[in-house]
PDB file of N, CA and C in Angstrom:
ATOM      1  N   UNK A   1       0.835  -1.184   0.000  1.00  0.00           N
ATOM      2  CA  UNK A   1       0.000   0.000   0.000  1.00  0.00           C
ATOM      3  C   UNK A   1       0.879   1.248   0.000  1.00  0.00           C
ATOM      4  N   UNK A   2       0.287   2.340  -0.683  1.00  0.00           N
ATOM      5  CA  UNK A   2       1.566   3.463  -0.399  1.00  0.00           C
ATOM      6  C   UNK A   2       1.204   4.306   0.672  1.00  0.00           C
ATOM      7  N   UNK A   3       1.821   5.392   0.725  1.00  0.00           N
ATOM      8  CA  UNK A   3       2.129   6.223   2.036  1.00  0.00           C
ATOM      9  C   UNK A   3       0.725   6.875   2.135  1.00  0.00           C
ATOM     10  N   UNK A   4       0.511   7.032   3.474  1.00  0.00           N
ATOM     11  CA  UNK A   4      -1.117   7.824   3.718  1.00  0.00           C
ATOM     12  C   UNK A   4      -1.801   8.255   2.715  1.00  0.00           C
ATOM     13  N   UNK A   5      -2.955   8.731   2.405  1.00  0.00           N
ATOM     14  CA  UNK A   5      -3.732   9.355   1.622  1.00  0.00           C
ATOM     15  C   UNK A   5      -4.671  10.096   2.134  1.00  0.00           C
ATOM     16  N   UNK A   6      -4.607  11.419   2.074  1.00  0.00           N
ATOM     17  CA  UNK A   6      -5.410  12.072   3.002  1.00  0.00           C
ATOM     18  C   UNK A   6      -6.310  13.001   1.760  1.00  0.00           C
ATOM     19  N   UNK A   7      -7.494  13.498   2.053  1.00  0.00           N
ATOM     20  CA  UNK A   7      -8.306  14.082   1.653  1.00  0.00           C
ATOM     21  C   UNK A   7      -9.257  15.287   2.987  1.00  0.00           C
ATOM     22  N   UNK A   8      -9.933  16.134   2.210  1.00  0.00           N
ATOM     23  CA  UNK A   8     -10.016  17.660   2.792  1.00  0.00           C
ATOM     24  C   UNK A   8     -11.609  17.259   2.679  1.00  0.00           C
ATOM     25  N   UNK A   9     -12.363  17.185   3.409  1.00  0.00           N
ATOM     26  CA  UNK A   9     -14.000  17.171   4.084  1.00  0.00           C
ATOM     27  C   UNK A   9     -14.271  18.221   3.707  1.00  0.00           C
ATOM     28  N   UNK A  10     -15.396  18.761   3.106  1.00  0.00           N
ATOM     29  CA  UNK A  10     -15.908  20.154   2.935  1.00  0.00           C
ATOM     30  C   UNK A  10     -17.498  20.198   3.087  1.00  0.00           C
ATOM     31  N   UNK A  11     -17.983  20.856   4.260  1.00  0.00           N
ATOM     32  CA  UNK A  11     -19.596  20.805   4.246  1.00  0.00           C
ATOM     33  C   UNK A  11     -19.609  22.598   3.830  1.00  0.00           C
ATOM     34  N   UNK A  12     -20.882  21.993   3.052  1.00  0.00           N
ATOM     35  CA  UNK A  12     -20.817  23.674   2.347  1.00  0.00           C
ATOM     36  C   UNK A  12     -19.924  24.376   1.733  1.00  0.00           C
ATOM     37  N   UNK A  13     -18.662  23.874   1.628  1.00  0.00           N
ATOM     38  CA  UNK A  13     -17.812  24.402   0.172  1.00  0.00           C
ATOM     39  C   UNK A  13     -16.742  24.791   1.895  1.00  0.00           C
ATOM     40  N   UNK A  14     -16.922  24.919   2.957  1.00  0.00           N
ATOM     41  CA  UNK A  14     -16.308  25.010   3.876  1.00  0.00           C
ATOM     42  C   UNK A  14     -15.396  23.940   4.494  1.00  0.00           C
ATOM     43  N   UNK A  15     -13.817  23.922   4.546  1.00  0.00           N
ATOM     44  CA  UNK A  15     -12.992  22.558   4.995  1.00  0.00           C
ATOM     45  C   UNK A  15     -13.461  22.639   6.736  1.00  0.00           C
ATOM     46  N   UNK A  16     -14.019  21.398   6.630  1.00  0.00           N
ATOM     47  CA  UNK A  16     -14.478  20.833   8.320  1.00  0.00           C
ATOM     48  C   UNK A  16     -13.471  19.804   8.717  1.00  0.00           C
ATOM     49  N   UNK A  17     -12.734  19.061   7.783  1.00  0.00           N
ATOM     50  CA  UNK A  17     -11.752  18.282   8.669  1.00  0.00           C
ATOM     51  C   UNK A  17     -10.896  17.496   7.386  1.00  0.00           C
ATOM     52  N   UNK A  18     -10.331  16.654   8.140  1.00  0.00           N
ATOM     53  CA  UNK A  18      -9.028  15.835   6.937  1.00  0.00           C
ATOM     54  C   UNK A  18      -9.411  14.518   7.433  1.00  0.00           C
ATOM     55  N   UNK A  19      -9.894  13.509   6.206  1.00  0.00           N
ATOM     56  CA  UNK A  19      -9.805  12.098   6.220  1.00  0.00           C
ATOM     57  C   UNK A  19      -8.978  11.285   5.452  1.00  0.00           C
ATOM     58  N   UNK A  20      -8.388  10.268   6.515  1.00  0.00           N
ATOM     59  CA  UNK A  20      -6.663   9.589   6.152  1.00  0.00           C
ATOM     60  C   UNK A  20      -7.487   7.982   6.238  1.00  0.00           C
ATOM     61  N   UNK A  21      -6.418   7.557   4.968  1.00  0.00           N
ATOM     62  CA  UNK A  21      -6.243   6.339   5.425  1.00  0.00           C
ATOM     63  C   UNK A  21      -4.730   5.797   4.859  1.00  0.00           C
ATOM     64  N   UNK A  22      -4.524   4.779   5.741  1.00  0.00           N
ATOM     65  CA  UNK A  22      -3.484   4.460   5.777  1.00  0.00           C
ATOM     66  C   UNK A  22      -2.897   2.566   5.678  1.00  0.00           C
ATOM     67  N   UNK A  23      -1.915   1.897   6.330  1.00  0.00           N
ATOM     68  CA  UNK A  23      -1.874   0.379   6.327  1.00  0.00           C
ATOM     69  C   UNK A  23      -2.771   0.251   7.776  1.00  0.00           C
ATOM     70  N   UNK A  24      -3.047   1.323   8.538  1.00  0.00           N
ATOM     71  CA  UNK A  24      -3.655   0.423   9.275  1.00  0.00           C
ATOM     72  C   UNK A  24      -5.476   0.812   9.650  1.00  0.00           C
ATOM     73  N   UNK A  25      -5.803   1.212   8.525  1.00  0.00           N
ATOM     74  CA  UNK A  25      -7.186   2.018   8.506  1.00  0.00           C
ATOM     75  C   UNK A  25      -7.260   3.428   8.370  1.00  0.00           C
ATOM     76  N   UNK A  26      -8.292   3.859   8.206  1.00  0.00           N
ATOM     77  CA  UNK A  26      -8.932   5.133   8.662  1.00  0.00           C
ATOM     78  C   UNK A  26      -8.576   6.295   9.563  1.00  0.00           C
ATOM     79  N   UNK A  27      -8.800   7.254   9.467  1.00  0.00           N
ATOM     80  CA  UNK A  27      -9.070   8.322  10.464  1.00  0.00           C
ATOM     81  C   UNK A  27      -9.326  10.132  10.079  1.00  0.00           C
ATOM     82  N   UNK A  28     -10.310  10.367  10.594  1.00  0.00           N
ATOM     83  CA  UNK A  28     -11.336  11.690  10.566  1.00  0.00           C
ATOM     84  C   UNK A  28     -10.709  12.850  11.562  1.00  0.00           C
ATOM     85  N   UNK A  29     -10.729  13.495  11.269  1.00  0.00           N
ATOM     86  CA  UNK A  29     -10.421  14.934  12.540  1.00  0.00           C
ATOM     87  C   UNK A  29     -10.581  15.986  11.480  1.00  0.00           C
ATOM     88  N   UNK A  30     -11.782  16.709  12.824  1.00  0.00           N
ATOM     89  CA  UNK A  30     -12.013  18.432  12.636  1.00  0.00           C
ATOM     90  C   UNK A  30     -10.917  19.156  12.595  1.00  0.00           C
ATOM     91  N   UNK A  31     -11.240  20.156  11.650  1.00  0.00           N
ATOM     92  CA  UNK A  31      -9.710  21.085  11.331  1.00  0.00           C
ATOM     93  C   UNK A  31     -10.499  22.197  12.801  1.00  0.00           C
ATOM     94  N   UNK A  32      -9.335  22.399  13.674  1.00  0.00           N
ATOM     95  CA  UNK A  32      -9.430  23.565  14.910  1.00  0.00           C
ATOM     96  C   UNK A  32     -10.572  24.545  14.385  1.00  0.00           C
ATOM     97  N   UNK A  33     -10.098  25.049  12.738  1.00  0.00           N
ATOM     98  CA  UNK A  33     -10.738  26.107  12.541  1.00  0.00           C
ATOM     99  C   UNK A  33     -12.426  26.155  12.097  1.00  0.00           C
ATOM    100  N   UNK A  34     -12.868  25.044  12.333  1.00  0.00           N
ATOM    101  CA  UNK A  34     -14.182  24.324  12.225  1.00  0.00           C
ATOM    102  C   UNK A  34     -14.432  24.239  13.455  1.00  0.00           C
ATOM    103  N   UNK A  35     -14.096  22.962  14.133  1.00  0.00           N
ATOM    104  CA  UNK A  35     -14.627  23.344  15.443  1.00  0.00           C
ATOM    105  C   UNK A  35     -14.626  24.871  16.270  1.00  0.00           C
ATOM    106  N   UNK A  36     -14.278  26.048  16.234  1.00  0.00           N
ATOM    107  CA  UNK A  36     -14.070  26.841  16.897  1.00  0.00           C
ATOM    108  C   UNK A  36     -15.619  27.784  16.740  1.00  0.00           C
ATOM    109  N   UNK A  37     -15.969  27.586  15.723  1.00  0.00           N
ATOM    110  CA  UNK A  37     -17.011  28.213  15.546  1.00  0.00           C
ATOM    111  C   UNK A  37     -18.315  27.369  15.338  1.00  0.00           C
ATOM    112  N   UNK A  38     -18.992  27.891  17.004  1.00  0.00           N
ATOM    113  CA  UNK A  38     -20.416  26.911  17.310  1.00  0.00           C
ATOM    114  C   UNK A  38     -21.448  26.471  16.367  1.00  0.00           C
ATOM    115  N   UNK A  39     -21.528  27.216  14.961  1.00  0.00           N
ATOM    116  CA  UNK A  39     -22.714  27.633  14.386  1.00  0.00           C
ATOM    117  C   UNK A  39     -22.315  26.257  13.395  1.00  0.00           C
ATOM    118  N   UNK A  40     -20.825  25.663  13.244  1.00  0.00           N
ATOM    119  CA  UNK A  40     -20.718  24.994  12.618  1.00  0.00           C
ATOM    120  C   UNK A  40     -20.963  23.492  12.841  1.00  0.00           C
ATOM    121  N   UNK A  41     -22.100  22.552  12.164  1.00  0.00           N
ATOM    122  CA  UNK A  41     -22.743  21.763  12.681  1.00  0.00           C
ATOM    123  C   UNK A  41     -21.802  20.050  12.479  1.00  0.00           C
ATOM    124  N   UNK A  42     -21.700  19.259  13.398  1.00  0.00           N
ATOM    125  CA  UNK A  42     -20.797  18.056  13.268  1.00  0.00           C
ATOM    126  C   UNK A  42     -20.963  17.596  11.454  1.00  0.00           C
ATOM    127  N   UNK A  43     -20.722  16.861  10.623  1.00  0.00           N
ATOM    128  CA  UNK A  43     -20.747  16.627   9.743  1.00  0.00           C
ATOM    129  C   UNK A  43     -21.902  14.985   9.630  1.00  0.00           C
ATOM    130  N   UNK A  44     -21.685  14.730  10.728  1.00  0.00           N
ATOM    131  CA  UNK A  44     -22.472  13.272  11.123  1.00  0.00           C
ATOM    132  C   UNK A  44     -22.941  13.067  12.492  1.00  0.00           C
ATOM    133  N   UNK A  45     -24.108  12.410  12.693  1.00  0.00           N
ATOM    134  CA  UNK A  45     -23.937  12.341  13.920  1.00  0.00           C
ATOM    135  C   UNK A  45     -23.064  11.219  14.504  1.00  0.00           C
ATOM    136  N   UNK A  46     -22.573  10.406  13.534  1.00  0.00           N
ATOM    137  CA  UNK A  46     -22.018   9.264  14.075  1.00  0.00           C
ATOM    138  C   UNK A  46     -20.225  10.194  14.244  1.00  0.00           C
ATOM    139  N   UNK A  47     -20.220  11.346  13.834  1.00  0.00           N
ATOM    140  CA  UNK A  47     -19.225  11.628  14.181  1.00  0.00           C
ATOM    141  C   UNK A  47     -19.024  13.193  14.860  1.00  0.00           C
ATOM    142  N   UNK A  48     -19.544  13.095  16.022  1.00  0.00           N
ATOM    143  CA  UNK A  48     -19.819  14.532  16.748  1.00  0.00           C
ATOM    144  C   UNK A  48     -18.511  15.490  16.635  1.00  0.00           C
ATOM    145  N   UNK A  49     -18.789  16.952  16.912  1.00  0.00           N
ATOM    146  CA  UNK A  49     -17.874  17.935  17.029  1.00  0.00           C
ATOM    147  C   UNK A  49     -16.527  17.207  17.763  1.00  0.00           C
ATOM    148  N   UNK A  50     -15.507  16.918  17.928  1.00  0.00           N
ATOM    149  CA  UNK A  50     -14.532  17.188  18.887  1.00  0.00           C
ATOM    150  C   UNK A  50     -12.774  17.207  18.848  1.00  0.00           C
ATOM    151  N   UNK A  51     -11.887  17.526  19.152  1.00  0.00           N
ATOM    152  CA  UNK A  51     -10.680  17.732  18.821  1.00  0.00           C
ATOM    153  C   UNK A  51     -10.111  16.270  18.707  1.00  0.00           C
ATOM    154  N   UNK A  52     -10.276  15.368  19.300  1.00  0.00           N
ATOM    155  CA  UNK A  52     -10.038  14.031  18.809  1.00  0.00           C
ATOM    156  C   UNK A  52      -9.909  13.132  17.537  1.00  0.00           C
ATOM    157  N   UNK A  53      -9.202  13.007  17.331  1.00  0.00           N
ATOM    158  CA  UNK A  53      -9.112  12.404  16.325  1.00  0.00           C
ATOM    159  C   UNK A  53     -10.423  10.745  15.973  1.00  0.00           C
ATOM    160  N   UNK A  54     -10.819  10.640  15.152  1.00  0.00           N
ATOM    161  CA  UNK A  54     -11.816   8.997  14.980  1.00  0.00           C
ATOM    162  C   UNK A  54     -10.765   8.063  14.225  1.00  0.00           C
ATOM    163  N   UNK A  55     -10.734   7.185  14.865  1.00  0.00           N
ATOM    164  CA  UNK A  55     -10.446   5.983  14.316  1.00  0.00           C
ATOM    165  C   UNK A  55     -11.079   5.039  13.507  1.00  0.00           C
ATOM    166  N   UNK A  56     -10.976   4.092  12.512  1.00  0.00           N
ATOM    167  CA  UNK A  56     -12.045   2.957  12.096  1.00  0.00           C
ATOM    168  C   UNK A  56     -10.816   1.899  10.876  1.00  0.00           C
ATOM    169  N   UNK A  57     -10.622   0.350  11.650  1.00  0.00           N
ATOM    170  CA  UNK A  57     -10.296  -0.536  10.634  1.00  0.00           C
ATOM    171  C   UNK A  57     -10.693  -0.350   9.148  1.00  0.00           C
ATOM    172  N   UNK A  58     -12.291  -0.006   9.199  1.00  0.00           N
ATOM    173  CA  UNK A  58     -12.781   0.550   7.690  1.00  0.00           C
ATOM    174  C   UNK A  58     -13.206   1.620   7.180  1.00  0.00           C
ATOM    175  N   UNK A  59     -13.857   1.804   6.484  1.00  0.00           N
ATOM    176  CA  UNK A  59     -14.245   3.120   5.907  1.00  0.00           C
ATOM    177  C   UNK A  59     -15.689   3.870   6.810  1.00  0.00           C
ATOM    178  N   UNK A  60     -15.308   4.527   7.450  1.00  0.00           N
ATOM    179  CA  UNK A  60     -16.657   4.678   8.247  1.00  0.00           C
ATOM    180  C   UNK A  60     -17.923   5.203   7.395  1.00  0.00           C
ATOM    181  N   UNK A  61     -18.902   4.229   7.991  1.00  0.00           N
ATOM    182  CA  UNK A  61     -20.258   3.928   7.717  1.00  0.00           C
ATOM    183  C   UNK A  61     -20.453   5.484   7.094  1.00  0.00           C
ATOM    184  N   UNK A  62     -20.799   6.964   7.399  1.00  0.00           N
ATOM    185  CA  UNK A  62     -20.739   7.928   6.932  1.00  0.00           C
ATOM    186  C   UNK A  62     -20.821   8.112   5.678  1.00  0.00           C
ATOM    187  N   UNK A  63     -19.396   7.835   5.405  1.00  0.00           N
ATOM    188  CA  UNK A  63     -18.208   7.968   4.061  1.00  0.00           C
ATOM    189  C   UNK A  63     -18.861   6.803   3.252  1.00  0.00           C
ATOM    190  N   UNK A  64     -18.723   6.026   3.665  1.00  0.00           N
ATOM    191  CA  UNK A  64     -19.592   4.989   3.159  1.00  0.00           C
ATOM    192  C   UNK A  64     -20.886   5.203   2.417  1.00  0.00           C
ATOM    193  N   UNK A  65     -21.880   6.206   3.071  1.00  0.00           N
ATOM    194  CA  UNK A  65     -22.688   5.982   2.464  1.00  0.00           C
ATOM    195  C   UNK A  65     -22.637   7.092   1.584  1.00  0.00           C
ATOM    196  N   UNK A  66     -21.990   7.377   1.184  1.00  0.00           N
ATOM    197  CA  UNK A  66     -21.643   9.155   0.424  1.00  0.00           C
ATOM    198  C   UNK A  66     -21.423   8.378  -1.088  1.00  0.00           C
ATOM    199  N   UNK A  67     -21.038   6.915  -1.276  1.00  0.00           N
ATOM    200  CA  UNK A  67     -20.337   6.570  -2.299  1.00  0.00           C
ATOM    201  C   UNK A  67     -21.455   6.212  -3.887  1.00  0.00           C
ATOM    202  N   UNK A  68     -21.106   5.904  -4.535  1.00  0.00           N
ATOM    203  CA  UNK A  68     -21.999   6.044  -5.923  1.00  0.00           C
ATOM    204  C   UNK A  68     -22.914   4.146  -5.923  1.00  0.00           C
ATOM    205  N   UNK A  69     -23.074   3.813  -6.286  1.00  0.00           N
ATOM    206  CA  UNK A  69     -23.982   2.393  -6.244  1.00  0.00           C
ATOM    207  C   UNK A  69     -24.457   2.120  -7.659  1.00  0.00           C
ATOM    208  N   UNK A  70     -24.565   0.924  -8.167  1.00  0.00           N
ATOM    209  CA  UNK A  70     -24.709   0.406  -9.249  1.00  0.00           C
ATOM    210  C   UNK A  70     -24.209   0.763 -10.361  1.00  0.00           C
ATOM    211  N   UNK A  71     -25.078   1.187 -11.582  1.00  0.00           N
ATOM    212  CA  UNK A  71     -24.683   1.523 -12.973  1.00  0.00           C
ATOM    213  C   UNK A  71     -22.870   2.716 -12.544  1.00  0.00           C
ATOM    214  N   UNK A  72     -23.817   3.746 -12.089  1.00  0.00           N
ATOM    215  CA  UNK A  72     -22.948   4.821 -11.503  1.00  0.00           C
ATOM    216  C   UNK A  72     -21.468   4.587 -11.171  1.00  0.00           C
ATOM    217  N   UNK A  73     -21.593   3.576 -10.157  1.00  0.00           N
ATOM    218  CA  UNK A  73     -20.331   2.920  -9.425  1.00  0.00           C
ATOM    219  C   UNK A  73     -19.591   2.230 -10.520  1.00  0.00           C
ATOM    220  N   UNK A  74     -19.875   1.545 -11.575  1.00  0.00           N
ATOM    221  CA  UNK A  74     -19.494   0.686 -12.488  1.00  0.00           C
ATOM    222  C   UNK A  74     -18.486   1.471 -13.260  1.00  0.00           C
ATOM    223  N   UNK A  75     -19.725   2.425 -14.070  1.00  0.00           N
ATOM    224  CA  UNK A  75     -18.916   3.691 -14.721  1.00  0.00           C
ATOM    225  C   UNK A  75     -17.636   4.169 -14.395  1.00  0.00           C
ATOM    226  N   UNK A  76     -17.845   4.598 -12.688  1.00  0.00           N
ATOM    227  CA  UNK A  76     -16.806   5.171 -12.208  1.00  0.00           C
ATOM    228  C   UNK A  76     -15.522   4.632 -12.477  1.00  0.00           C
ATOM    229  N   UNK A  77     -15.717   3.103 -12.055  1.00  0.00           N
ATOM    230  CA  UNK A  77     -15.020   2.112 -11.921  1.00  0.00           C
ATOM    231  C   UNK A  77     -13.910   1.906 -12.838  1.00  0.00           C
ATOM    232  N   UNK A  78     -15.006   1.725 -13.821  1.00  0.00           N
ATOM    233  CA  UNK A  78     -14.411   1.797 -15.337  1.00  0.00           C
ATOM    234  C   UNK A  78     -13.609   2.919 -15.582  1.00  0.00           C
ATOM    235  N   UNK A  79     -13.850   3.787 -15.798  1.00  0.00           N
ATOM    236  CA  UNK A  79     -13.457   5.267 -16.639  1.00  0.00           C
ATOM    237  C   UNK A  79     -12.473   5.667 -15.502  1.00  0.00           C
ATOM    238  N   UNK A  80     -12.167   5.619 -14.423  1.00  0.00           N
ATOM    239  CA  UNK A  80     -11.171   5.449 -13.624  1.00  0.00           C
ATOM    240  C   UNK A  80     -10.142   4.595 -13.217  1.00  0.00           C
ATOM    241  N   UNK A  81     -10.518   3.432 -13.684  1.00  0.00           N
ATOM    242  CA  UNK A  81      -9.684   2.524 -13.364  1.00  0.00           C
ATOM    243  C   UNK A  81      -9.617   2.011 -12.304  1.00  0.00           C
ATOM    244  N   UNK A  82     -10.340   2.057 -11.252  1.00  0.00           N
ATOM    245  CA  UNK A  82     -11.073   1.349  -9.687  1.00  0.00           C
ATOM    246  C   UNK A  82     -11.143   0.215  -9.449  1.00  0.00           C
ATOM    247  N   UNK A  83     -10.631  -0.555  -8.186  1.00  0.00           N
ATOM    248  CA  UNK A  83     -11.164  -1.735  -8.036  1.00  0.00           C
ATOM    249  C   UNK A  83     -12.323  -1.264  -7.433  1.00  0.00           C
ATOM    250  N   UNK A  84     -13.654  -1.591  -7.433  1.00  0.00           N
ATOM    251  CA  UNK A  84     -14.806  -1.870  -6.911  1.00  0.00           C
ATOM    252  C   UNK A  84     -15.227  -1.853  -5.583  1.00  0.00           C
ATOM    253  N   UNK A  85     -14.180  -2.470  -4.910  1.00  0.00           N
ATOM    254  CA  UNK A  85     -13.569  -2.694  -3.457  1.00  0.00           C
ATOM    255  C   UNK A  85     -12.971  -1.874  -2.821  1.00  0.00           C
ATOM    256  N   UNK A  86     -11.934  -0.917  -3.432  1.00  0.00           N
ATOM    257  CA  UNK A  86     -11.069  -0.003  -3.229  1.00  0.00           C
ATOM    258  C   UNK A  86     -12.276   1.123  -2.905  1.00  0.00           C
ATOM    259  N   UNK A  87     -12.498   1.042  -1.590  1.00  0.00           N
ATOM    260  CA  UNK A  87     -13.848   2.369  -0.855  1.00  0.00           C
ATOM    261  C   UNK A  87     -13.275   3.751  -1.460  1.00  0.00           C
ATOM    262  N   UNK A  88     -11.902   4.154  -0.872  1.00  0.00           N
ATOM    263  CA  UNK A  88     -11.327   5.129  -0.578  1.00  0.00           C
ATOM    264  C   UNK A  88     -11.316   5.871  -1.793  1.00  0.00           C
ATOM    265  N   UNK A  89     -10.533   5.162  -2.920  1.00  0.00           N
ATOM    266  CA  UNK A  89     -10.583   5.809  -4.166  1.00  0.00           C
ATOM    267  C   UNK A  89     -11.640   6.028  -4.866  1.00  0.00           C
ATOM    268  N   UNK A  90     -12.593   5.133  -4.847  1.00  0.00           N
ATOM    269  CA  UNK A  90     -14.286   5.342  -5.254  1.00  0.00           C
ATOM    270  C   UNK A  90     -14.779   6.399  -4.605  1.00  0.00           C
ATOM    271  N   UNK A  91     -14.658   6.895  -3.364  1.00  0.00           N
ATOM    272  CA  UNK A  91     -15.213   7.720  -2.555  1.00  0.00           C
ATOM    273  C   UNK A  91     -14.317   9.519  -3.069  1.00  0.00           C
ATOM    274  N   UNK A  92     -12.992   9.379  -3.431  1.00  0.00           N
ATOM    275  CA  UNK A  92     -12.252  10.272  -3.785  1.00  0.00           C
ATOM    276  C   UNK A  92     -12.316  10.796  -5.437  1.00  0.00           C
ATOM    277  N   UNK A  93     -12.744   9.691  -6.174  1.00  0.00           N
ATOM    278  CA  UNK A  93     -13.331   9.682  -7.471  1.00  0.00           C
ATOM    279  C   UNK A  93     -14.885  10.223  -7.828  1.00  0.00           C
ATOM    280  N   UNK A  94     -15.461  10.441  -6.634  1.00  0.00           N
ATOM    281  CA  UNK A  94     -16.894  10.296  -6.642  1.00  0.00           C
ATOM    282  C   UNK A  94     -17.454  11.588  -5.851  1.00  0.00           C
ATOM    283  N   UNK A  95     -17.330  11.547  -5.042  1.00  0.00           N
ATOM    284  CA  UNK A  95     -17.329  13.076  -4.177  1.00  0.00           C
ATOM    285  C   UNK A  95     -16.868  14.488  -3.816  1.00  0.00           C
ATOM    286  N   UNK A  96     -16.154  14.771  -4.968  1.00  0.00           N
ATOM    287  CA  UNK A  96     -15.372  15.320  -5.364  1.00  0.00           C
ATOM    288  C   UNK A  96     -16.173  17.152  -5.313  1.00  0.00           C
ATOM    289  N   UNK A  97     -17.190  16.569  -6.070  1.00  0.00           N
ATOM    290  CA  UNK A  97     -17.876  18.010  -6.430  1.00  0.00           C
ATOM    291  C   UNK A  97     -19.659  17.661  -6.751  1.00  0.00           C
ATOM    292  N   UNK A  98     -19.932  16.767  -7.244  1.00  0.00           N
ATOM    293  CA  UNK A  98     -21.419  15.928  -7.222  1.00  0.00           C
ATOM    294  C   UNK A  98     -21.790  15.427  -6.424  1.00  0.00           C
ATOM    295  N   UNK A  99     -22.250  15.978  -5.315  1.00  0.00           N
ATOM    296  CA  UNK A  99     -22.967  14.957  -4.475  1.00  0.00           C
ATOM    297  C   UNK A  99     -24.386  15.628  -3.624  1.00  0.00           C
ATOM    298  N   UNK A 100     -25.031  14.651  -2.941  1.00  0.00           N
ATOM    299  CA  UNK A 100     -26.350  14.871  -2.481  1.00  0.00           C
ATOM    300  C   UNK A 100     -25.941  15.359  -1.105  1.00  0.00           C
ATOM    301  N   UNK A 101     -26.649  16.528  -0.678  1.00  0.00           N
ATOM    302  CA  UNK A 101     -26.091  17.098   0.610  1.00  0.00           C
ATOM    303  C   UNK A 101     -25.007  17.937   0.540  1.00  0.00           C
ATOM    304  N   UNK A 102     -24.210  18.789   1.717  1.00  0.00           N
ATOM    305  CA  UNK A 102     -23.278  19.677   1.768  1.00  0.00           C
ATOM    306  C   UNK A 102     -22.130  18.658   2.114  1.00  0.00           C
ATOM    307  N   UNK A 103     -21.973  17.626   2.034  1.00  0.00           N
ATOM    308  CA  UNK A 103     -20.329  17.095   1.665  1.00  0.00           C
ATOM    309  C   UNK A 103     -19.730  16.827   0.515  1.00  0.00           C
ATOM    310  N   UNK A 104     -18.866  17.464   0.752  1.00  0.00           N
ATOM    311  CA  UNK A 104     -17.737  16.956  -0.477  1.00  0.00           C
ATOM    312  C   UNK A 104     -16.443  16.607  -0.088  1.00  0.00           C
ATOM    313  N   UNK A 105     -15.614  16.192  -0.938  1.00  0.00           N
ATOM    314  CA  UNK A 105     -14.667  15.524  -0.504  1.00  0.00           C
ATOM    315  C   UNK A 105     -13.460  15.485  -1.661  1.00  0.00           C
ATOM    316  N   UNK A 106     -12.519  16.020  -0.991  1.00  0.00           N
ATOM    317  CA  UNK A 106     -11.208  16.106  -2.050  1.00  0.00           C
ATOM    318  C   UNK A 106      -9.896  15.795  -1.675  1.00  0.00           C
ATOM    319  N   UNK A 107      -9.381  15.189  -2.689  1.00  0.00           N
ATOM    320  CA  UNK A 107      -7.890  14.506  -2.433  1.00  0.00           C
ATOM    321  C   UNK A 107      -7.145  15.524  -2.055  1.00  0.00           C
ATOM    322  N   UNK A 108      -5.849  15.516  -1.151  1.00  0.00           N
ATOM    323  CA  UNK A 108      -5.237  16.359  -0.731  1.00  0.00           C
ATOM    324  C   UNK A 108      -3.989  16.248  -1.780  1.00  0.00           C
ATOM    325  N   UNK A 109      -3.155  17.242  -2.621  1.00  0.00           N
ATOM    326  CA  UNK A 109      -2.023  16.680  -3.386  1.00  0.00           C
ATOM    327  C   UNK A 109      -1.105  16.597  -2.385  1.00  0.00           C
ATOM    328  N   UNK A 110      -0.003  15.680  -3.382  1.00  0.00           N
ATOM    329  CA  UNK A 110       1.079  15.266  -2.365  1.00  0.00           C
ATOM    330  C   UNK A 110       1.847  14.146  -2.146  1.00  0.00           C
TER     331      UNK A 110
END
């Protein structure tokens, strides 16, 4: 596997946090400058406001469900070059700028 891969969370076109994964899973954290201001609402409830970092072996359920499904997913698959399986890159291929709701989600370069 190669070295981390991190991507930039954006609710409302606004960066709320950085999601990594790595050889040994997952992990989510609010950027300071998100949490600091109350008005700004958790992104999930499965993943409340807090300076802590989240952990998860897999792709958390969330992120998960943000991802494309059937015909859609195939496409992606295809025209990207995706394993099917590969959450992370489907999710980084896919959420980019199209999606239902105020998340988006973008690869960090690097």
């Amino acid at each position: 596997m190669k070295k981390e891969i991190k991507a930039t969370v954006y609710f409302n076109n606004y960066p709320a946090g950085e999601l990594g994964k790595n050889a040994s899973g997952y992990a989510f954290r609010y950027f300071e400058s998100y949490l600091s201001k109350p008005e700004n609402p958790a992104i999930s409830l499965s993943l409340p406001k807090q300076s802590e970092p989240f952990h998860s072996k897999i792709l958390f359920p969330f992120f998960y469900g943000l991802l494309s499904e059937g015909e859609n997913k195939e496409i992606i698959c295809k025209t990207q070059k995706i394993d099917s399986k590969d959450h992370f890159s489907l999710l980084l291929n896919s959420a980019a700028y199209d999606t239902i709701g105020p998340i988006t989600i973008r690869e960090v370069a690097g």
